[in-house]
N, C-alpha and C. Protein backbone atom coordinates (compact mmCIF):
# COMPACT_ATOMS: atom_id res chain seq x y z
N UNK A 1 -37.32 -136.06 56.08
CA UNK A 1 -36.50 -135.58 55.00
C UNK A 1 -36.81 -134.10 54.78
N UNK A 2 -35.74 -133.39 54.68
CA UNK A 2 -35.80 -131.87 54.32
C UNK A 2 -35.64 -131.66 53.25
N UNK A 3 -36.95 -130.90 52.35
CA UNK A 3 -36.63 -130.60 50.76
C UNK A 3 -36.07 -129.26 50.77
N UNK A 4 -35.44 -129.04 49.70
CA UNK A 4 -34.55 -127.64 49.53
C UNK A 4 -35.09 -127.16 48.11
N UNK A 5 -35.97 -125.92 48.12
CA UNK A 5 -36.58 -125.52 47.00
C UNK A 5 -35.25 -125.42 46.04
N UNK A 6 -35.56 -125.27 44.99
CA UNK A 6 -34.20 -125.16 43.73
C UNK A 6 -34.24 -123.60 42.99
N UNK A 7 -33.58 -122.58 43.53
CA UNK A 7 -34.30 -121.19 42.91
C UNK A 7 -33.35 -121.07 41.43
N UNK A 8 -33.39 -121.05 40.11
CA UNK A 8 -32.66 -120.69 39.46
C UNK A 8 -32.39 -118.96 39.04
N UNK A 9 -33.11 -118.37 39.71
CA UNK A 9 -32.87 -116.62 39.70
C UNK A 9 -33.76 -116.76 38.26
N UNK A 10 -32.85 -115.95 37.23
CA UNK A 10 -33.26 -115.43 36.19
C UNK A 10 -33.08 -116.67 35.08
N UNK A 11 -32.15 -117.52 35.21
CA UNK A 11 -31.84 -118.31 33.88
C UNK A 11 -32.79 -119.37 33.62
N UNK A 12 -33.93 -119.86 33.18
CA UNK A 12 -34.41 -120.59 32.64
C UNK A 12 -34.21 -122.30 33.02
N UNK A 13 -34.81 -123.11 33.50
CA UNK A 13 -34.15 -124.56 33.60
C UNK A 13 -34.68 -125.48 31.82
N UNK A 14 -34.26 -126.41 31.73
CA UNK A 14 -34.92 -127.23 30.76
C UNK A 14 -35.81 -127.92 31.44
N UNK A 15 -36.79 -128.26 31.52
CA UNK A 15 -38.23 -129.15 32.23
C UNK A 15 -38.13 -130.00 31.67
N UNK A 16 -38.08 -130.38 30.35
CA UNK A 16 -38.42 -131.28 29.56
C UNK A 16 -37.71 -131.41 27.97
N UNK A 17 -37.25 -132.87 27.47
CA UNK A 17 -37.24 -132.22 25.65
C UNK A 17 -38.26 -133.36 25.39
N UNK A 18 -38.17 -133.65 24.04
CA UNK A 18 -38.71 -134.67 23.47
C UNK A 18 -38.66 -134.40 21.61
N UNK A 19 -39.24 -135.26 21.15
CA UNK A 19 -38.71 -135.26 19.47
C UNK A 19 -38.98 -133.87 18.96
N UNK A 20 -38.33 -133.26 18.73
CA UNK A 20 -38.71 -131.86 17.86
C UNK A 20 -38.51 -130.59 18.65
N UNK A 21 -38.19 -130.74 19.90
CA UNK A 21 -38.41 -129.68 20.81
C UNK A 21 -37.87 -129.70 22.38
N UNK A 22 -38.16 -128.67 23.08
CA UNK A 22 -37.63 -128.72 24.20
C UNK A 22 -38.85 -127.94 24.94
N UNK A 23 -39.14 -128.11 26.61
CA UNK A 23 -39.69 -127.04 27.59
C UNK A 23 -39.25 -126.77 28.02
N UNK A 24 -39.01 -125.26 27.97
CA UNK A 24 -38.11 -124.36 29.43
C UNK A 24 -38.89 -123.71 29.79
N UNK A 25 -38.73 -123.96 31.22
CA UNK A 25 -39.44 -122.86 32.19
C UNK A 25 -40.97 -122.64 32.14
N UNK A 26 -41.46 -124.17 31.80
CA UNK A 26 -42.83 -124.28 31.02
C UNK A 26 -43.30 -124.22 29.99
N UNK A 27 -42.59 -123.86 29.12
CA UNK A 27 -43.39 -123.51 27.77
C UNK A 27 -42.49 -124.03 26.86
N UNK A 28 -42.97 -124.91 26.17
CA UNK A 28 -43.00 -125.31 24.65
C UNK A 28 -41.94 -124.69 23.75
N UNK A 29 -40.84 -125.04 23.14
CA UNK A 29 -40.00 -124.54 22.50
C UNK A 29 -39.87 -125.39 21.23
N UNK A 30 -40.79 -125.35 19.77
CA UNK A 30 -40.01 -125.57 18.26
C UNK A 30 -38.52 -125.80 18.14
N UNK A 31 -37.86 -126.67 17.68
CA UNK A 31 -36.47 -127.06 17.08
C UNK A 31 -35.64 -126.55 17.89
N UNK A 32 -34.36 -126.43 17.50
CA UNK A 32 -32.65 -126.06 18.29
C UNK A 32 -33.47 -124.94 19.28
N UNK A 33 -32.37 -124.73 20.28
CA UNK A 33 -32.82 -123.57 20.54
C UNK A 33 -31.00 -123.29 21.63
N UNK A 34 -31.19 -121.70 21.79
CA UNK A 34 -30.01 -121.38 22.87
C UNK A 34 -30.80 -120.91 23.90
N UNK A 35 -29.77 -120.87 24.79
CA UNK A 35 -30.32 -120.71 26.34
C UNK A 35 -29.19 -119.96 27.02
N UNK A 36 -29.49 -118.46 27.27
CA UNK A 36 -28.46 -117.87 27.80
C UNK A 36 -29.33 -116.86 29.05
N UNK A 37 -28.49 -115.85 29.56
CA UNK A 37 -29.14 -115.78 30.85
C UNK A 37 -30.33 -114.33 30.11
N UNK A 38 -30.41 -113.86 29.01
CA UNK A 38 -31.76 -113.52 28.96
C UNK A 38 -33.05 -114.35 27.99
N UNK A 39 -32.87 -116.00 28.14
CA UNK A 39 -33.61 -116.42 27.87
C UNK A 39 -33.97 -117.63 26.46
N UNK A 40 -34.95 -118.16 26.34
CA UNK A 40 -34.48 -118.49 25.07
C UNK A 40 -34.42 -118.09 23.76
N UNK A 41 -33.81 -118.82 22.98
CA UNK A 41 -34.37 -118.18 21.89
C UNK A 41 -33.35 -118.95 20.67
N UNK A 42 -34.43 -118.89 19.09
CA UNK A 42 -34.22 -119.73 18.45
C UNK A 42 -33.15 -120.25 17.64
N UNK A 43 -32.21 -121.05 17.39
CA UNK A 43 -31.40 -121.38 16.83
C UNK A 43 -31.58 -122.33 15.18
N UNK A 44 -30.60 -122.08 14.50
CA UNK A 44 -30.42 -123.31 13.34
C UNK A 44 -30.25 -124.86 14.11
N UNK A 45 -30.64 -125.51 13.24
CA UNK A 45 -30.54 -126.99 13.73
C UNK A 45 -29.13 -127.92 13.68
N UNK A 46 -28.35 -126.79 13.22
CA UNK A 46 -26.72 -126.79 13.39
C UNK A 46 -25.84 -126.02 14.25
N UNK A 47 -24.65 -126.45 15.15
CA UNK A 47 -24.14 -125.17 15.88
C UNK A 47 -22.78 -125.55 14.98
N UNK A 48 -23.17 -123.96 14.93
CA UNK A 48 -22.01 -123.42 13.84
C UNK A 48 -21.07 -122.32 14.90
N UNK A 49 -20.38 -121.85 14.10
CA UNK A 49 -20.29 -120.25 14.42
C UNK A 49 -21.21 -119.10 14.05
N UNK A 50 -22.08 -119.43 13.46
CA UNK A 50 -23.43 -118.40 12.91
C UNK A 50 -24.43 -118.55 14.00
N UNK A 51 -24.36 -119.97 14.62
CA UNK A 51 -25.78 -120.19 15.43
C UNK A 51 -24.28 -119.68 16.97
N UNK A 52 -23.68 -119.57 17.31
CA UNK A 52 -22.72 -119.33 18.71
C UNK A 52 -22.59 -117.53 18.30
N UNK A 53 -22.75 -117.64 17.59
CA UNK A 53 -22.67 -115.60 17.67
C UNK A 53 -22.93 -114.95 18.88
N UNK A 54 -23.97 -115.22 19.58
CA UNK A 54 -24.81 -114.69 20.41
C UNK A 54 -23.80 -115.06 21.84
N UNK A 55 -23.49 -115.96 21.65
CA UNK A 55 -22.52 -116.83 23.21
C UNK A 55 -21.17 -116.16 22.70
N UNK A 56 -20.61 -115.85 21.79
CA UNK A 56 -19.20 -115.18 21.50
C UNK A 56 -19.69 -113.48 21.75
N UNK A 57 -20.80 -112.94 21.94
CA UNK A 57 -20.94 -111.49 22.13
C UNK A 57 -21.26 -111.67 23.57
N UNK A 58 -21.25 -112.07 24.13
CA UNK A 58 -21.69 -112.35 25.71
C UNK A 58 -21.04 -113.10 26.37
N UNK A 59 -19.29 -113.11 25.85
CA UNK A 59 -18.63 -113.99 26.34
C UNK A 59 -17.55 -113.38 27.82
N UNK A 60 -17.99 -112.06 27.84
CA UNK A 60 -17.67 -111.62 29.29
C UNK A 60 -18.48 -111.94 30.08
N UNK A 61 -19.74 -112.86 29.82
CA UNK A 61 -20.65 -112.83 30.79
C UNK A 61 -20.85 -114.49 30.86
N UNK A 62 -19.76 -115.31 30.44
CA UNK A 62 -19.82 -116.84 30.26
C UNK A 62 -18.74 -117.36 30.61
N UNK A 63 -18.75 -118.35 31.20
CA UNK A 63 -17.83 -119.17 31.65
C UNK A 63 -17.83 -120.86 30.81
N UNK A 64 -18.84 -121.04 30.14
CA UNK A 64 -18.96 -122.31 29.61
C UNK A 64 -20.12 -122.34 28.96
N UNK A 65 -20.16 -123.78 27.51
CA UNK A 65 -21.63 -123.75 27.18
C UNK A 65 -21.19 -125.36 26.97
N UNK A 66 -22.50 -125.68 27.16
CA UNK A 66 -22.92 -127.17 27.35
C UNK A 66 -23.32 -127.02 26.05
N UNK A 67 -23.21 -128.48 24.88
CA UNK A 67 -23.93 -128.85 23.48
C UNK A 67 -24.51 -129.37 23.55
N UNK A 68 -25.68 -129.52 23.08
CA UNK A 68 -26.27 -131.30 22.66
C UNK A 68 -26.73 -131.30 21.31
N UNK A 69 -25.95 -132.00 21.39
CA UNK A 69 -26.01 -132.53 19.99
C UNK A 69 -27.08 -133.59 18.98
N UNK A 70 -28.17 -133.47 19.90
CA UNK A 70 -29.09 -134.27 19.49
C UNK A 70 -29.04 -135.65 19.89
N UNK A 71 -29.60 -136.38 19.17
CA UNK A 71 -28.98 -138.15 19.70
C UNK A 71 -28.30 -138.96 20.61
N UNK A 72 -26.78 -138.02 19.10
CA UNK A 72 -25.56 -138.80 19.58
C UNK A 72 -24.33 -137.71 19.47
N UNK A 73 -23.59 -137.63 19.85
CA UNK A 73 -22.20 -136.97 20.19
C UNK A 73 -21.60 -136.71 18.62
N UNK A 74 -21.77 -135.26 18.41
CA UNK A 74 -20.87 -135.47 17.46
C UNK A 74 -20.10 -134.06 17.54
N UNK A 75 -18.92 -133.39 16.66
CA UNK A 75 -17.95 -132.29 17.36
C UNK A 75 -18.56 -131.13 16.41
N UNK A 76 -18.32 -130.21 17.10
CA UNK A 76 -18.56 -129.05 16.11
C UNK A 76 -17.76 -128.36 14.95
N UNK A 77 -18.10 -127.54 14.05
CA UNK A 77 -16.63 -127.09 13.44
C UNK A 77 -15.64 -126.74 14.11
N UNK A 78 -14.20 -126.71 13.25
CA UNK A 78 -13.33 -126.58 13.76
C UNK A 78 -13.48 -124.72 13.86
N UNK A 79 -13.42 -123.84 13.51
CA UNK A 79 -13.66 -122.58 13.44
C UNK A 79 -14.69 -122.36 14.91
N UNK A 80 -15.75 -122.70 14.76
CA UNK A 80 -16.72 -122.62 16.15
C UNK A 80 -16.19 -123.09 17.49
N UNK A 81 -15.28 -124.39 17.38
CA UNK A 81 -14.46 -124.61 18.46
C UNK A 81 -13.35 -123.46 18.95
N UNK A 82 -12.42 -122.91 17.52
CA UNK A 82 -11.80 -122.07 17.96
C UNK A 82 -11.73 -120.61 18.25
N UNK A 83 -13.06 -120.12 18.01
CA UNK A 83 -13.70 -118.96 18.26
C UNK A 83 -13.91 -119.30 19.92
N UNK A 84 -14.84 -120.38 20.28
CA UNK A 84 -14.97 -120.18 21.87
C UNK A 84 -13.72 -120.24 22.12
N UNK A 85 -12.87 -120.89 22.25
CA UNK A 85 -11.17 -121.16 22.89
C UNK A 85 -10.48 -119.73 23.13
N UNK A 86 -10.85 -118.91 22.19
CA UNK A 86 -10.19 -117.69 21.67
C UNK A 86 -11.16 -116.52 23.10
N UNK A 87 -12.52 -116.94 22.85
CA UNK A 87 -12.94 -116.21 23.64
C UNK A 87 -13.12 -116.63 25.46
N UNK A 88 -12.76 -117.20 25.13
CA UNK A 88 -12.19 -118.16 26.93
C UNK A 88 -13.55 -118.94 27.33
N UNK A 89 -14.50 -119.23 26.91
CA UNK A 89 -15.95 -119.87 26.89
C UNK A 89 -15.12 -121.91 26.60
N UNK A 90 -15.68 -122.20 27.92
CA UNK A 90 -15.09 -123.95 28.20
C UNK A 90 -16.30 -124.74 27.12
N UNK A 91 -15.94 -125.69 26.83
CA UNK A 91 -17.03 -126.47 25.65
C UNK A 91 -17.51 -127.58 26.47
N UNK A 92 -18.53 -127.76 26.28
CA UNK A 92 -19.03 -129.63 26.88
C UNK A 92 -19.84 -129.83 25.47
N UNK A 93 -19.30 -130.78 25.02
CA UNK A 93 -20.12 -131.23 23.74
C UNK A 93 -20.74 -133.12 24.31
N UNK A 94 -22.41 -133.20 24.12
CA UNK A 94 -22.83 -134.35 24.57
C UNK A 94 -24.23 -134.96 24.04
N UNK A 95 -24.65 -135.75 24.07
CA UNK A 95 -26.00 -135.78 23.47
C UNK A 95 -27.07 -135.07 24.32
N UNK A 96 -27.58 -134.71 23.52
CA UNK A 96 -29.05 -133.39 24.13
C UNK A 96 -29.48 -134.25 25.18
N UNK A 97 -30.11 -135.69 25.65
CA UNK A 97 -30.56 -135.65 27.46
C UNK A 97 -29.40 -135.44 27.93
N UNK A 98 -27.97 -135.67 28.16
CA UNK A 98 -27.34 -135.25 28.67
C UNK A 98 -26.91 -133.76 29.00
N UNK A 99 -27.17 -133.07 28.27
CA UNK A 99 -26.37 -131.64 28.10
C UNK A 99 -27.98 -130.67 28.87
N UNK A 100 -28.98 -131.08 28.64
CA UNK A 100 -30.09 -130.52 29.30
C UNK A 100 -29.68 -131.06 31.14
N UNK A 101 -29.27 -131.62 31.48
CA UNK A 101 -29.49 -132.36 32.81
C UNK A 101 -28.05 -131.49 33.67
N UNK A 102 -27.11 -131.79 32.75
CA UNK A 102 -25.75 -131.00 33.07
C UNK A 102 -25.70 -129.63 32.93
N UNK A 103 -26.55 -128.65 32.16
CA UNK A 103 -27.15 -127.76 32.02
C UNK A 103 -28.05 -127.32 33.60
N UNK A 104 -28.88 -127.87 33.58
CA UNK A 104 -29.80 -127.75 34.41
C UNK A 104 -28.93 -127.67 36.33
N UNK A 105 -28.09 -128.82 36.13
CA UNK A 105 -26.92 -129.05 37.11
C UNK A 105 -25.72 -128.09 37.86
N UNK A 106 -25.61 -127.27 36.60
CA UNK A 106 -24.57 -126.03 36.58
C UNK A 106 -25.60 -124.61 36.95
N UNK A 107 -26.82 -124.70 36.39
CA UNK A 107 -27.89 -123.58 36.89
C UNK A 107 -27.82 -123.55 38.52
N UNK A 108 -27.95 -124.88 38.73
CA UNK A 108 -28.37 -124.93 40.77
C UNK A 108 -27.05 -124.11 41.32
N UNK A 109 -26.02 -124.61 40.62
CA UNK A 109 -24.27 -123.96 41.23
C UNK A 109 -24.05 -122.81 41.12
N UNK A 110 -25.11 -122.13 40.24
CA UNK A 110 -24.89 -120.54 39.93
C UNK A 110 -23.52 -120.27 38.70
N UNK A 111 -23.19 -121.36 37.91
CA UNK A 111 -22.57 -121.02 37.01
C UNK A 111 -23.09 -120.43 35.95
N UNK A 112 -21.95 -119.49 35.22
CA UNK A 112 -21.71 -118.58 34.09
C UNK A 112 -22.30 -119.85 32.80
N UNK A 113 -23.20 -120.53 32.07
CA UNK A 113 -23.55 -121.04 31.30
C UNK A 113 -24.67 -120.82 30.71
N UNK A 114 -24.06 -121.37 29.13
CA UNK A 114 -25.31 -121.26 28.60
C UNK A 114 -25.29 -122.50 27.26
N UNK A 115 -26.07 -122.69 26.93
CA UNK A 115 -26.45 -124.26 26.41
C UNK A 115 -27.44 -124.19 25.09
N UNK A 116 -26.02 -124.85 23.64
CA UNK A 116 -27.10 -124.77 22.55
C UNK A 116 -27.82 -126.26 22.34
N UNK A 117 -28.77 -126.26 22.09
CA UNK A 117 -29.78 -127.67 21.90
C UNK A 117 -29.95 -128.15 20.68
N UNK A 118 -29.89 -129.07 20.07
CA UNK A 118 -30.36 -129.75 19.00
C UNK A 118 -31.19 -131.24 19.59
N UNK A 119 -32.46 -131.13 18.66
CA UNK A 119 -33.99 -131.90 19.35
C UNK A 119 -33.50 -133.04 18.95
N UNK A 120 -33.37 -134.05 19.68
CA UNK A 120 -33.53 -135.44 19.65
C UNK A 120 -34.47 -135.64 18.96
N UNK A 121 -34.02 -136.75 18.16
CA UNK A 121 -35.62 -137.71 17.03
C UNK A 121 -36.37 -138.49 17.43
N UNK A 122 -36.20 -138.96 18.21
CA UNK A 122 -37.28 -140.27 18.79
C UNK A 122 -38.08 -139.84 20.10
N UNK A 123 -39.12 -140.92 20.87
CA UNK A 123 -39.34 -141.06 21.89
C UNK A 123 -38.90 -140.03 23.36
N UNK A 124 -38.91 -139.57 23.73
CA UNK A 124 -37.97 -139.19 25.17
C UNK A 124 -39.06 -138.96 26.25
N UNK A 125 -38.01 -137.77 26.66
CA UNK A 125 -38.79 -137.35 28.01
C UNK A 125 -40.35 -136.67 28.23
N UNK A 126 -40.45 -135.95 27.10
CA UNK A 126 -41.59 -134.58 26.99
C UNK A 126 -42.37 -135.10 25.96
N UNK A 127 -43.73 -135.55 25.45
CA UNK A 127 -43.97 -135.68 23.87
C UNK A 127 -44.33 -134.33 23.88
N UNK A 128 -43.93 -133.71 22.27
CA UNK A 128 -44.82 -132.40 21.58
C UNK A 128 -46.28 -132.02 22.24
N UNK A 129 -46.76 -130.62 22.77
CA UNK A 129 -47.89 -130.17 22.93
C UNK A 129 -48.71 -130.93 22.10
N UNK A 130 -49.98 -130.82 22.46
CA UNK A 130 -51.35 -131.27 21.40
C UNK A 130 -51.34 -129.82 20.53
């Protein structure tokens, strides 16, 4: 079997989430967070149009953003939906293991994405640092 290293260049992968948090690129990330191609950095535990600011100013440089929505699936405002639409940025709205994996999926393809997180409550993949 031939393994094929996975290079993501500059953008960050998700490694891991778990209750409260996420790991990218090794390190430990506190609550929501966005993920764009300079990195992470912290979000409200809501995606609004206040927490997408950052993906609507960098939307010549985006082709799509993956949601997760924590848990379970739920839609964003209507205003935040129609701000990306307006700015040509495609939506995937899904629960956070999903949207980290499909995230992570679109990194290998070299797509234009970037991905807001909200921390799942329970059990998962990563537990919290000691």
């Amino acid at each position: 079997m031939r393994m094929i290293e996975i290079d993501y260049d500059a953008q960050p992968p998700v490694d891991g989430y778990g209750p409260g948090g996420f790991r990218i690129a090794g390190q430990w990330h506190a609550g929501a967070v966005l993920l764009m191609s300079d990195g992470p950095q912290s979000m409200a535990q809501t995606v609004d149009l206040s927490a997408l600011a950052p993906v609507l100013a960098a939307s010549d440089q985006l082709d799509l953003i993956v949601i997760g929505q924590g848990d379970e699936i739920a839609p964003i405002p209507r205003d935040a939906r129609l701000a990306l639409e307006a700015a040509g940025i495609g939506i995937e709205i899904m629960a956070t293991s999903s949207a980290c994996r499909t995230y992570n999926v679109l990194l290998t393809e070299d797509r234009r994405v970037a991905a807001a997180l909200i921390p799942v409550s329970g059990e998962k993949d990563v537990p919290a640092p000691a």
